[in-house]
N, C-alpha and C. Protein backbone atom coordinates (compact mmCIF):
# COMPACT_ATOMS: atom_id res chain seq x y z
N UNK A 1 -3.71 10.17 -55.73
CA UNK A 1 -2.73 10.93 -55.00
C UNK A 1 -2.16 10.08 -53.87
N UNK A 2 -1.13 10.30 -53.73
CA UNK A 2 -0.16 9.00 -53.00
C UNK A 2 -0.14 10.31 -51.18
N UNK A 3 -0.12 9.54 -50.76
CA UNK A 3 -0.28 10.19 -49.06
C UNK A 3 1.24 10.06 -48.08
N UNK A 4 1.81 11.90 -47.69
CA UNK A 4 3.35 11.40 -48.00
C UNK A 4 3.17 10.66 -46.73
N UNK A 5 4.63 9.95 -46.75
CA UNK A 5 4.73 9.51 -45.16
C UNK A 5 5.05 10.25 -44.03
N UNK A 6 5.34 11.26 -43.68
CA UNK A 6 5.43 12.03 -42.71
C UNK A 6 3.87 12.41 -42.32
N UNK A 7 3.29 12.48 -42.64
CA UNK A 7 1.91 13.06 -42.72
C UNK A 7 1.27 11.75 -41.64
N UNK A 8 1.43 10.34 -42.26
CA UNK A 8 0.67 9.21 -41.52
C UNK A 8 1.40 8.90 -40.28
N UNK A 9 3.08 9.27 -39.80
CA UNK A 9 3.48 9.29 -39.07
C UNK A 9 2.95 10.02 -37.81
N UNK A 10 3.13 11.17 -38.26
CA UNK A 10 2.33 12.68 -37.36
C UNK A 10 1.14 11.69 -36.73
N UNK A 11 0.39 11.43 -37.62
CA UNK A 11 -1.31 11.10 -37.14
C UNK A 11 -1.34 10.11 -36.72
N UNK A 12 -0.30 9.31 -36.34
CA UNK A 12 0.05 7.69 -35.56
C UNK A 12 0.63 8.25 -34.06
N UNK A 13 1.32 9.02 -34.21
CA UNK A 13 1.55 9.98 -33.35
C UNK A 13 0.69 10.57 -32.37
N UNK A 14 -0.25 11.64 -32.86
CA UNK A 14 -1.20 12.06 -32.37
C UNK A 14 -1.72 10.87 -31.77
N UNK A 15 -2.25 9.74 -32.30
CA UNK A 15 -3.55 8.85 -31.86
C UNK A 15 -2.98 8.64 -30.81
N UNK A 16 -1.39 8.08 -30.96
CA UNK A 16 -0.69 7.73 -29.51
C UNK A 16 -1.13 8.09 -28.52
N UNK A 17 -0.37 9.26 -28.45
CA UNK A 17 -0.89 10.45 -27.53
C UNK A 17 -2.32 10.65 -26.74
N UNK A 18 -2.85 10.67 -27.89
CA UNK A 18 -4.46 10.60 -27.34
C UNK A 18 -4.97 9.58 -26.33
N UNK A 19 -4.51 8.19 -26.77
CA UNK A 19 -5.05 7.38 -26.12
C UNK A 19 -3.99 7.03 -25.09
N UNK A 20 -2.78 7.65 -24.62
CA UNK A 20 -1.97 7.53 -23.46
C UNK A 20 -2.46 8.59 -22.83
N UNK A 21 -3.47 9.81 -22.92
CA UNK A 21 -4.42 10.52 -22.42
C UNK A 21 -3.05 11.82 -21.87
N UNK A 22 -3.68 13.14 -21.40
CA UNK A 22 -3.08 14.20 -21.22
C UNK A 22 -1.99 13.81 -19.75
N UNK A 23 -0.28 13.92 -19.94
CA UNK A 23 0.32 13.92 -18.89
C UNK A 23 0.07 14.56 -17.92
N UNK A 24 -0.77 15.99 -17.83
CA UNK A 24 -0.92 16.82 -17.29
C UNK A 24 -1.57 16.18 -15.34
N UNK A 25 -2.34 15.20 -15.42
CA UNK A 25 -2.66 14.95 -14.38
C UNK A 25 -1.66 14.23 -13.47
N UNK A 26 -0.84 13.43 -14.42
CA UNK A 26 -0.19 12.80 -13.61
C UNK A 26 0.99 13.61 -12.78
N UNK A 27 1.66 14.35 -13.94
CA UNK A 27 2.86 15.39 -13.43
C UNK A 27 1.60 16.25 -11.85
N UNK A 28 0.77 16.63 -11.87
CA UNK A 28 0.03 17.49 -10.63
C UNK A 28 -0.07 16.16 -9.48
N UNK A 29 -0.35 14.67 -9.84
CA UNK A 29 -0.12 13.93 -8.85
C UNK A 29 1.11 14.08 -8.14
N UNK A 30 1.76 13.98 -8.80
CA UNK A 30 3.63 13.45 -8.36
C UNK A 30 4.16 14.88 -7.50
N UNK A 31 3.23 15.92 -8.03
CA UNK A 31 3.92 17.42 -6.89
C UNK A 31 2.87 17.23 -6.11
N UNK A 32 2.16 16.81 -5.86
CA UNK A 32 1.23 16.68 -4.32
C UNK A 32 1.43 15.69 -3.88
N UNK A 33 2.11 14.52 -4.89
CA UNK A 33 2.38 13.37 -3.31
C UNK A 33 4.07 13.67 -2.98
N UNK A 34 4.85 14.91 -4.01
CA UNK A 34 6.16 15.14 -3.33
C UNK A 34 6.39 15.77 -2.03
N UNK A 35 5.07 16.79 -1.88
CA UNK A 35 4.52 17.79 -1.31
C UNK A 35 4.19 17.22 0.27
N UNK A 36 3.15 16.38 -0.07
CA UNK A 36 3.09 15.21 0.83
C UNK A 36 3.80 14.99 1.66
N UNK A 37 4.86 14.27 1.01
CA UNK A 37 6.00 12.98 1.79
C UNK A 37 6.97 14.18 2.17
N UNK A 38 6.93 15.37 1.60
CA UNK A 38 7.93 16.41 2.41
C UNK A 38 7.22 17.01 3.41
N UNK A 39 6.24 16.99 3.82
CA UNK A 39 5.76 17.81 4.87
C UNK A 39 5.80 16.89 6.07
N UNK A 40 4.87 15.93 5.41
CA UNK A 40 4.90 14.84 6.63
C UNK A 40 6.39 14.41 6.92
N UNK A 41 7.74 14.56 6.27
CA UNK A 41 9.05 14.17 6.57
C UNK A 41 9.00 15.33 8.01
N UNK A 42 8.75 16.13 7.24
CA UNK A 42 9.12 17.77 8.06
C UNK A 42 8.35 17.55 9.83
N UNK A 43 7.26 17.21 9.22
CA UNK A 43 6.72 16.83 10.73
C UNK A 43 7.19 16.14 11.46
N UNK A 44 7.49 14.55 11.05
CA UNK A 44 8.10 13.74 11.51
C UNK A 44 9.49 14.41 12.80
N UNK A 45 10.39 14.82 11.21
CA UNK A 45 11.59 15.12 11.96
C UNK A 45 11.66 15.98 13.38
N UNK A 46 10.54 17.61 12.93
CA UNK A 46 10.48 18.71 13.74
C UNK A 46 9.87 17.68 15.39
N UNK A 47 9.04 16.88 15.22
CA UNK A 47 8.55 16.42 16.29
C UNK A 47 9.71 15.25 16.95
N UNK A 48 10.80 14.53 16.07
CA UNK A 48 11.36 13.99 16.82
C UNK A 48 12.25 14.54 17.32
N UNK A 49 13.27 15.92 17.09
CA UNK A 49 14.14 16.45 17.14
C UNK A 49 13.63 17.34 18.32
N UNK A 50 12.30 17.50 18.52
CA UNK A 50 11.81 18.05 19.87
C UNK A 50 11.76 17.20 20.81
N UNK A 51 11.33 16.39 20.50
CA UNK A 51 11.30 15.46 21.65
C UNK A 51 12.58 15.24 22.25
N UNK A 52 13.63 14.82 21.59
CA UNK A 52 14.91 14.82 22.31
C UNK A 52 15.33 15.77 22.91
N UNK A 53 15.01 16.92 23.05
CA UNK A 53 15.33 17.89 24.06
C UNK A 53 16.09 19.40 23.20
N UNK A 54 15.97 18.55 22.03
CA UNK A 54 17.20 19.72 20.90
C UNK A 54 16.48 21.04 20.74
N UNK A 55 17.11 22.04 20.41
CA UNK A 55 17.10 23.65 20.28
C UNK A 55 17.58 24.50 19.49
N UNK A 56 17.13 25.24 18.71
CA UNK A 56 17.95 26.06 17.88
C UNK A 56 18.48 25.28 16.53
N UNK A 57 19.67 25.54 15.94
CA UNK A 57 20.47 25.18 14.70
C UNK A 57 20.53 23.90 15.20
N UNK A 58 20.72 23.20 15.87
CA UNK A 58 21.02 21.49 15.86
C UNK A 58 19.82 21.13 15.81
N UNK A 59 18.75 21.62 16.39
CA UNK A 59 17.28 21.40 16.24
C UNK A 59 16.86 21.19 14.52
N UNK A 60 17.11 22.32 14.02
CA UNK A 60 17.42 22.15 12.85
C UNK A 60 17.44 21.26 11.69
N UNK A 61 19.15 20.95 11.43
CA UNK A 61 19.96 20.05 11.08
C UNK A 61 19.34 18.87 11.44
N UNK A 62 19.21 18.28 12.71
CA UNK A 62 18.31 16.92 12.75
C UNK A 62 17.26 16.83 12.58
N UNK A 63 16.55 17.97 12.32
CA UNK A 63 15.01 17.88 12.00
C UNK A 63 14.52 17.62 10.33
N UNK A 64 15.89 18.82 9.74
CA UNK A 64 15.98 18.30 8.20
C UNK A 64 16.56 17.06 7.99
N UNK A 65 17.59 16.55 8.27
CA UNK A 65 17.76 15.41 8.39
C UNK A 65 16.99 14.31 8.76
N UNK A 66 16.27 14.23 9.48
CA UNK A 66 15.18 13.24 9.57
C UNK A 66 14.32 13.20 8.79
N UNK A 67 13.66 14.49 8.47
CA UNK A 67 12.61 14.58 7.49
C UNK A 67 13.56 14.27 5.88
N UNK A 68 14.07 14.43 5.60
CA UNK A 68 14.45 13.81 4.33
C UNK A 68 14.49 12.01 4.75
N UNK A 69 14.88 11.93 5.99
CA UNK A 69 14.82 10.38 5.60
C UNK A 69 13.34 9.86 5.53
N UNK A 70 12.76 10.43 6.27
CA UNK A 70 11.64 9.56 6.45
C UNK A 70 10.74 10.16 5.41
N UNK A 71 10.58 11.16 4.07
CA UNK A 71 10.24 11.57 3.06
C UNK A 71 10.67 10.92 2.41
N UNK A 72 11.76 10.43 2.15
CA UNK A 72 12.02 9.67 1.00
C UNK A 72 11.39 7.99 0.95
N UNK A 73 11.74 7.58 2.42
CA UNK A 73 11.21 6.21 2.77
C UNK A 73 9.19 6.39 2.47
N UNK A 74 8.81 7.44 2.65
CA UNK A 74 7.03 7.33 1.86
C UNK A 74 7.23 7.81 0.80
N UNK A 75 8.16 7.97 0.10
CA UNK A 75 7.81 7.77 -1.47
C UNK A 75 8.42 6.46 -1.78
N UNK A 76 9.57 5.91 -1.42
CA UNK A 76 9.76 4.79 -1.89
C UNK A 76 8.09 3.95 -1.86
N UNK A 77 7.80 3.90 -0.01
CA UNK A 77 6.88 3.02 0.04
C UNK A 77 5.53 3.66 -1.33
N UNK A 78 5.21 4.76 -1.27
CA UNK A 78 4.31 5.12 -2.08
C UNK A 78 4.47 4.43 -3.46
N UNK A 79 5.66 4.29 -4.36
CA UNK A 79 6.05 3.93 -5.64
C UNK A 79 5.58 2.71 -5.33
N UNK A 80 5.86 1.86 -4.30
CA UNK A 80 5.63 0.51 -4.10
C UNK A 80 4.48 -0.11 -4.20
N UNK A 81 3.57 0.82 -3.63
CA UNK A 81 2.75 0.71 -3.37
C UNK A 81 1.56 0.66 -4.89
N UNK A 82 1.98 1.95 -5.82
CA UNK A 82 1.25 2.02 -7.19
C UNK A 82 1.67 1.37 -7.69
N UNK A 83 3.11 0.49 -7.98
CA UNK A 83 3.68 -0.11 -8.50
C UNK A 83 3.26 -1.79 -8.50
N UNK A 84 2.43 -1.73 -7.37
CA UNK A 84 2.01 -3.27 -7.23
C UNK A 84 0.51 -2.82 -7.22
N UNK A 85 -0.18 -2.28 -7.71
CA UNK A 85 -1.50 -2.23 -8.14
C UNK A 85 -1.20 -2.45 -9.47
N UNK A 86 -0.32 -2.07 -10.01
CA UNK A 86 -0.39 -1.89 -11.73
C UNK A 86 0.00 -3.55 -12.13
């Protein structure tokens, strides 16, 4: 009996899979270090935007604004960072 080819495909497939191991951990890394680098942005900003003396809605605006910058700049550095271990 001849073995069709879709069948050995599938199971080349599977093995793949298997041995590139379940995505599942990695996708739960990547929302806790997004999680991360947004809070600590958030901190960042809320604490510099106080310090300058700001209040209310402009308090705000520069506080989100900062925190996106400086969230994005620790994930860059973060990528950099796994990226040169690998």
């Amino acid at each position: 009996m001849r073995r069709s080819r879709k069948g050995s495909e599938r199971g080349r497939i599977l093995q793949g899979r298997r041995a590139a191991g379940s995505p599942m951990p990695s996708i739960v890394l990547y929302l806790v270090a997004i999680v991360a680098c947004g809070g600590l942005g958030a901190l960042v900003g809320w604490f510099v935007s106080g310090a300058i003396g700001l209040t209310g809605t402009p308090m705000a605006l520069v506080a989100a604004f900062i925190g996106m910058i400086v969230a994005t700049a620790l994930w860059v550095l973060g990528t950099a960072i796994v990226q040169r271990k690998r």
